[in-house]
N, C-alpha and C. Protein backbone atom coordinates (compact mmCIF):
# COMPACT_ATOMS: atom_id res chain seq x y z
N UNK A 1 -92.09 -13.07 -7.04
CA UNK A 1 -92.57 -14.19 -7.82
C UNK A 1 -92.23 -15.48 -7.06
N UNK A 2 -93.27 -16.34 -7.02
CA UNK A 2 -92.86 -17.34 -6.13
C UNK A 2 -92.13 -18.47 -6.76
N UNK A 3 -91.30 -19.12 -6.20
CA UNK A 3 -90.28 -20.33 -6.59
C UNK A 3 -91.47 -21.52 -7.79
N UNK A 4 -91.09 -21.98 -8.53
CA UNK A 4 -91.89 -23.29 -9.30
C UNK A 4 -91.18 -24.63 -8.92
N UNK A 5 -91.67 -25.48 -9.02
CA UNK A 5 -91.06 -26.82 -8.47
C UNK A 5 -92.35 -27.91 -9.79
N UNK A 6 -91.26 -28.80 -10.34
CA UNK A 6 -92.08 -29.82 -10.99
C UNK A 6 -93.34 -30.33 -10.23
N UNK A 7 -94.67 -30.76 -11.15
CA UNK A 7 -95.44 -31.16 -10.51
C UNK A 7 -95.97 -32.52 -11.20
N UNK A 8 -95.87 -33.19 -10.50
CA UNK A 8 -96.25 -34.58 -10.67
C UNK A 8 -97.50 -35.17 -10.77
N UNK A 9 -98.22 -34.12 -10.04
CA UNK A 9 -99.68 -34.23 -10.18
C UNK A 9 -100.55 -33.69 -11.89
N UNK A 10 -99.81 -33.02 -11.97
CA UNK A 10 -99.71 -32.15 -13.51
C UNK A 10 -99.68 -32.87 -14.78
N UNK A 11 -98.77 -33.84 -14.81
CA UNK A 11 -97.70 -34.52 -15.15
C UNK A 11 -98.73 -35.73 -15.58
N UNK A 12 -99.36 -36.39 -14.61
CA UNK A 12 -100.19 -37.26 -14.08
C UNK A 12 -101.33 -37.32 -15.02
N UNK A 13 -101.97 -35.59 -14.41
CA UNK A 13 -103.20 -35.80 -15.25
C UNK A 13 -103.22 -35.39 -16.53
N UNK A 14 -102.01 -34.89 -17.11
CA UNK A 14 -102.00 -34.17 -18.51
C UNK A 14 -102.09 -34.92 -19.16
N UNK A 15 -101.06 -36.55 -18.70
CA UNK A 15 -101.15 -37.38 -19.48
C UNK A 15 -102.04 -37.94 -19.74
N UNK A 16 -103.07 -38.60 -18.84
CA UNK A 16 -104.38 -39.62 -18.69
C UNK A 16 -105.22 -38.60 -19.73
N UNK A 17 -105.41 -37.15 -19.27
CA UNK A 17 -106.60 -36.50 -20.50
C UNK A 17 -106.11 -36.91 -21.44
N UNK A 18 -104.71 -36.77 -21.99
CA UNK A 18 -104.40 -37.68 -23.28
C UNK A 18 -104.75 -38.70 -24.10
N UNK A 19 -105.09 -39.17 -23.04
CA UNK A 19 -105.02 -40.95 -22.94
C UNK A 19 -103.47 -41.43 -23.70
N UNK A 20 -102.67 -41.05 -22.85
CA UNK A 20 -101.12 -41.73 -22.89
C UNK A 20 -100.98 -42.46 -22.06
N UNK A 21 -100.20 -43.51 -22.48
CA UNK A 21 -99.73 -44.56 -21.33
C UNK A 21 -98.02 -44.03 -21.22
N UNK A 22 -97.91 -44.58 -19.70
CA UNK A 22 -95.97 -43.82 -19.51
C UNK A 22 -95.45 -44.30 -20.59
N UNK A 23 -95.45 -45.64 -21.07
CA UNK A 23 -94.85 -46.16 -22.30
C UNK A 23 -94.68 -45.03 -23.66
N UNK A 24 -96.32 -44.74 -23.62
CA UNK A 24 -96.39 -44.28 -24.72
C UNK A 24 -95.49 -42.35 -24.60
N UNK A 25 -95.31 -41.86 -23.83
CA UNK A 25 -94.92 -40.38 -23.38
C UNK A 25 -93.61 -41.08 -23.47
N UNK A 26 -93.01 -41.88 -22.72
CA UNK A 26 -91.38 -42.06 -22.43
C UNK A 26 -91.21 -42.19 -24.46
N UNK A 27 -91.52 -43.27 -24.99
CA UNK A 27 -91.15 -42.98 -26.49
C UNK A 27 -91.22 -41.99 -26.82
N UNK A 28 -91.93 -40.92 -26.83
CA UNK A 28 -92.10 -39.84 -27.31
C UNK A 28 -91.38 -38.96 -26.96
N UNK A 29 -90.39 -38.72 -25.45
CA UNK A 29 -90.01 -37.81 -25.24
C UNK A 29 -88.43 -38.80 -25.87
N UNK A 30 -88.28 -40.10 -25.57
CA UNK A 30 -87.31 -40.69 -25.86
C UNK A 30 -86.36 -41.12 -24.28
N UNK A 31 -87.26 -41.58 -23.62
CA UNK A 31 -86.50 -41.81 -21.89
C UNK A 31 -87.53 -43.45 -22.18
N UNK A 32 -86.33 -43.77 -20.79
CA UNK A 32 -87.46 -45.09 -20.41
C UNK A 32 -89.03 -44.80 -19.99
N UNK A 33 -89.33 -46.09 -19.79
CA UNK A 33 -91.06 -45.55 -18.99
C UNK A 33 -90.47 -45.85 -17.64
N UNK A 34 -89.53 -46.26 -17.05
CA UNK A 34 -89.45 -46.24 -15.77
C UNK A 34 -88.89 -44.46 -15.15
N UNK A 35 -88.71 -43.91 -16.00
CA UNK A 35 -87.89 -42.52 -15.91
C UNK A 35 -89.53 -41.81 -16.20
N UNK A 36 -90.45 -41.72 -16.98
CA UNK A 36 -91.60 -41.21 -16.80
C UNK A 36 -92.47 -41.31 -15.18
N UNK A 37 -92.43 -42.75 -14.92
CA UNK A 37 -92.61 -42.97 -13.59
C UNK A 37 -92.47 -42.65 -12.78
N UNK A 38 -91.23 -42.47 -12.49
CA UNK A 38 -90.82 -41.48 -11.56
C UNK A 38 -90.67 -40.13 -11.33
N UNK A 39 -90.71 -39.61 -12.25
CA UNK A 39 -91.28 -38.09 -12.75
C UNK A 39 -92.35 -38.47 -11.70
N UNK A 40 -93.85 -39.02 -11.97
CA UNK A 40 -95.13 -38.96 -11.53
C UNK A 40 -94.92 -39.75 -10.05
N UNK A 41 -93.94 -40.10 -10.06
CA UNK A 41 -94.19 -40.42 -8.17
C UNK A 41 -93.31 -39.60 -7.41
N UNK A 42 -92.70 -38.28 -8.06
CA UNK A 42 -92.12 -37.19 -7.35
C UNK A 42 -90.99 -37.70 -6.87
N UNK A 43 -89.96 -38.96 -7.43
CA UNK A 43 -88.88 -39.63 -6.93
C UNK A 43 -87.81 -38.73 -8.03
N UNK A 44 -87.82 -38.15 -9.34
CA UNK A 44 -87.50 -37.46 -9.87
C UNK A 44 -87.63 -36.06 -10.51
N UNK A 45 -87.33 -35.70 -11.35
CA UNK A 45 -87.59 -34.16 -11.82
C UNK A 45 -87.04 -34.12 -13.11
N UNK A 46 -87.32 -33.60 -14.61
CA UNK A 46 -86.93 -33.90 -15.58
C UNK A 46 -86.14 -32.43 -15.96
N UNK A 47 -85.22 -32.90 -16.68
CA UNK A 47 -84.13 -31.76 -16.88
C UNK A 47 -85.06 -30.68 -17.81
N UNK A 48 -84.37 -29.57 -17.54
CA UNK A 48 -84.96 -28.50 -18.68
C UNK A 48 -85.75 -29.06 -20.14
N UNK A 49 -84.34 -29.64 -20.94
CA UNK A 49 -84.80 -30.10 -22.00
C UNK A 49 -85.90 -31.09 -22.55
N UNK A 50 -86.01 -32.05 -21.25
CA UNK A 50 -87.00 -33.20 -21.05
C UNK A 50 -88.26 -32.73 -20.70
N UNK A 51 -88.37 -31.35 -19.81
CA UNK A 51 -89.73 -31.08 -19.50
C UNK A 51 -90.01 -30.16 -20.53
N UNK A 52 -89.12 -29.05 -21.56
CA UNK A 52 -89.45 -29.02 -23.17
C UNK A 52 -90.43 -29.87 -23.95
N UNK A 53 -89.71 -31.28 -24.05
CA UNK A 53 -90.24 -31.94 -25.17
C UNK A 53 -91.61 -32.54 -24.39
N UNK A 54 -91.51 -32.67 -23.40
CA UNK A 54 -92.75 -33.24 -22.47
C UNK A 54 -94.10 -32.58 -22.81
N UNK A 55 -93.71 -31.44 -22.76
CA UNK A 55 -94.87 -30.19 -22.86
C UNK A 55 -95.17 -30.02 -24.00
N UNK A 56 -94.72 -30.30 -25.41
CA UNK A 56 -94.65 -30.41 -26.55
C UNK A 56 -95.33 -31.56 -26.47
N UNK A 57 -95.03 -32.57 -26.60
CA UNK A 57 -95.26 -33.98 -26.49
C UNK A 57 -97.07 -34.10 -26.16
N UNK A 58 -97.21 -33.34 -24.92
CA UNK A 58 -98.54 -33.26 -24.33
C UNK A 58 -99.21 -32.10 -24.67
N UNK A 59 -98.79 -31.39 -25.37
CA UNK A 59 -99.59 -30.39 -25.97
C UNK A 59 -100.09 -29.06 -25.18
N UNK A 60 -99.12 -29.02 -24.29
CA UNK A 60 -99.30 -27.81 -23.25
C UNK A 60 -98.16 -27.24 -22.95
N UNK A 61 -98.03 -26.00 -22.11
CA UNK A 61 -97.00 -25.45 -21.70
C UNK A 61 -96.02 -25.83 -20.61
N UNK A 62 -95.08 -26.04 -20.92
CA UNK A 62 -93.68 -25.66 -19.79
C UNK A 62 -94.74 -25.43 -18.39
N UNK A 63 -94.90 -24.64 -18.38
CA UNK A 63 -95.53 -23.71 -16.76
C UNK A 63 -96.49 -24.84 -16.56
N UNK A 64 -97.32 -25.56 -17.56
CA UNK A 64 -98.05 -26.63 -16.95
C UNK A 64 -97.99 -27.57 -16.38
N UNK A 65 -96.69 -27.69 -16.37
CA UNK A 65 -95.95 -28.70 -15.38
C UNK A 65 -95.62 -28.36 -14.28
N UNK A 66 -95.30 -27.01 -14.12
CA UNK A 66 -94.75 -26.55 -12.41
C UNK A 66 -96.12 -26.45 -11.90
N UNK A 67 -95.77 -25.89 -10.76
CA UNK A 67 -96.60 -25.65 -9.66
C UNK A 67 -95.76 -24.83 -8.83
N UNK A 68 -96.14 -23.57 -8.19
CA UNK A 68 -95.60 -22.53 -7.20
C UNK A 68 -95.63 -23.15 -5.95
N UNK A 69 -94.22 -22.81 -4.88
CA UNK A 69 -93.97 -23.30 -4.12
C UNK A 69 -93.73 -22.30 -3.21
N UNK A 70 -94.03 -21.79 -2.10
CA UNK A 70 -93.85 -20.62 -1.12
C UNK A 70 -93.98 -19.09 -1.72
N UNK A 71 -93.30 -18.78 -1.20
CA UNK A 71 -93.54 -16.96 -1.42
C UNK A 71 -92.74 -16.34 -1.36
């Protein structure tokens, strides 16, 4: 099974189909919007629990956030 690594690109567009603004996701998960931000410019990675409520939040799965990384 190959490794998962957060994906930012994921992250990115899950939100916009939303139509969420970072503002509006960071309230919701309860982080700043500068901490959403960086999630989406791959400068961070959100803890277990944060990419939980994220996926909740956005109405999709956990796994919809990773992306497989090697082999």
């Amino acid at each position: 099974m190959p490794a998962l690594k957060f994906s930012k690109d994921a992250l990115r567009r899950i939100r916009t189909e939303r139509a969420l603004s970072r503002q509006e996701l960071a309230n919701a998960v309860r982080c700043h919007h500068s901490t959403v931000k960086r999630w989406e410019q791959g400068l961070r990675s959100p803890n277990a629990q944060a990419a939980i409520v994220t996926a909740t939040v956005l109405g999709c799965s956990v796994h919809d956030l990773f992306e497989a990384v090697g082999e």
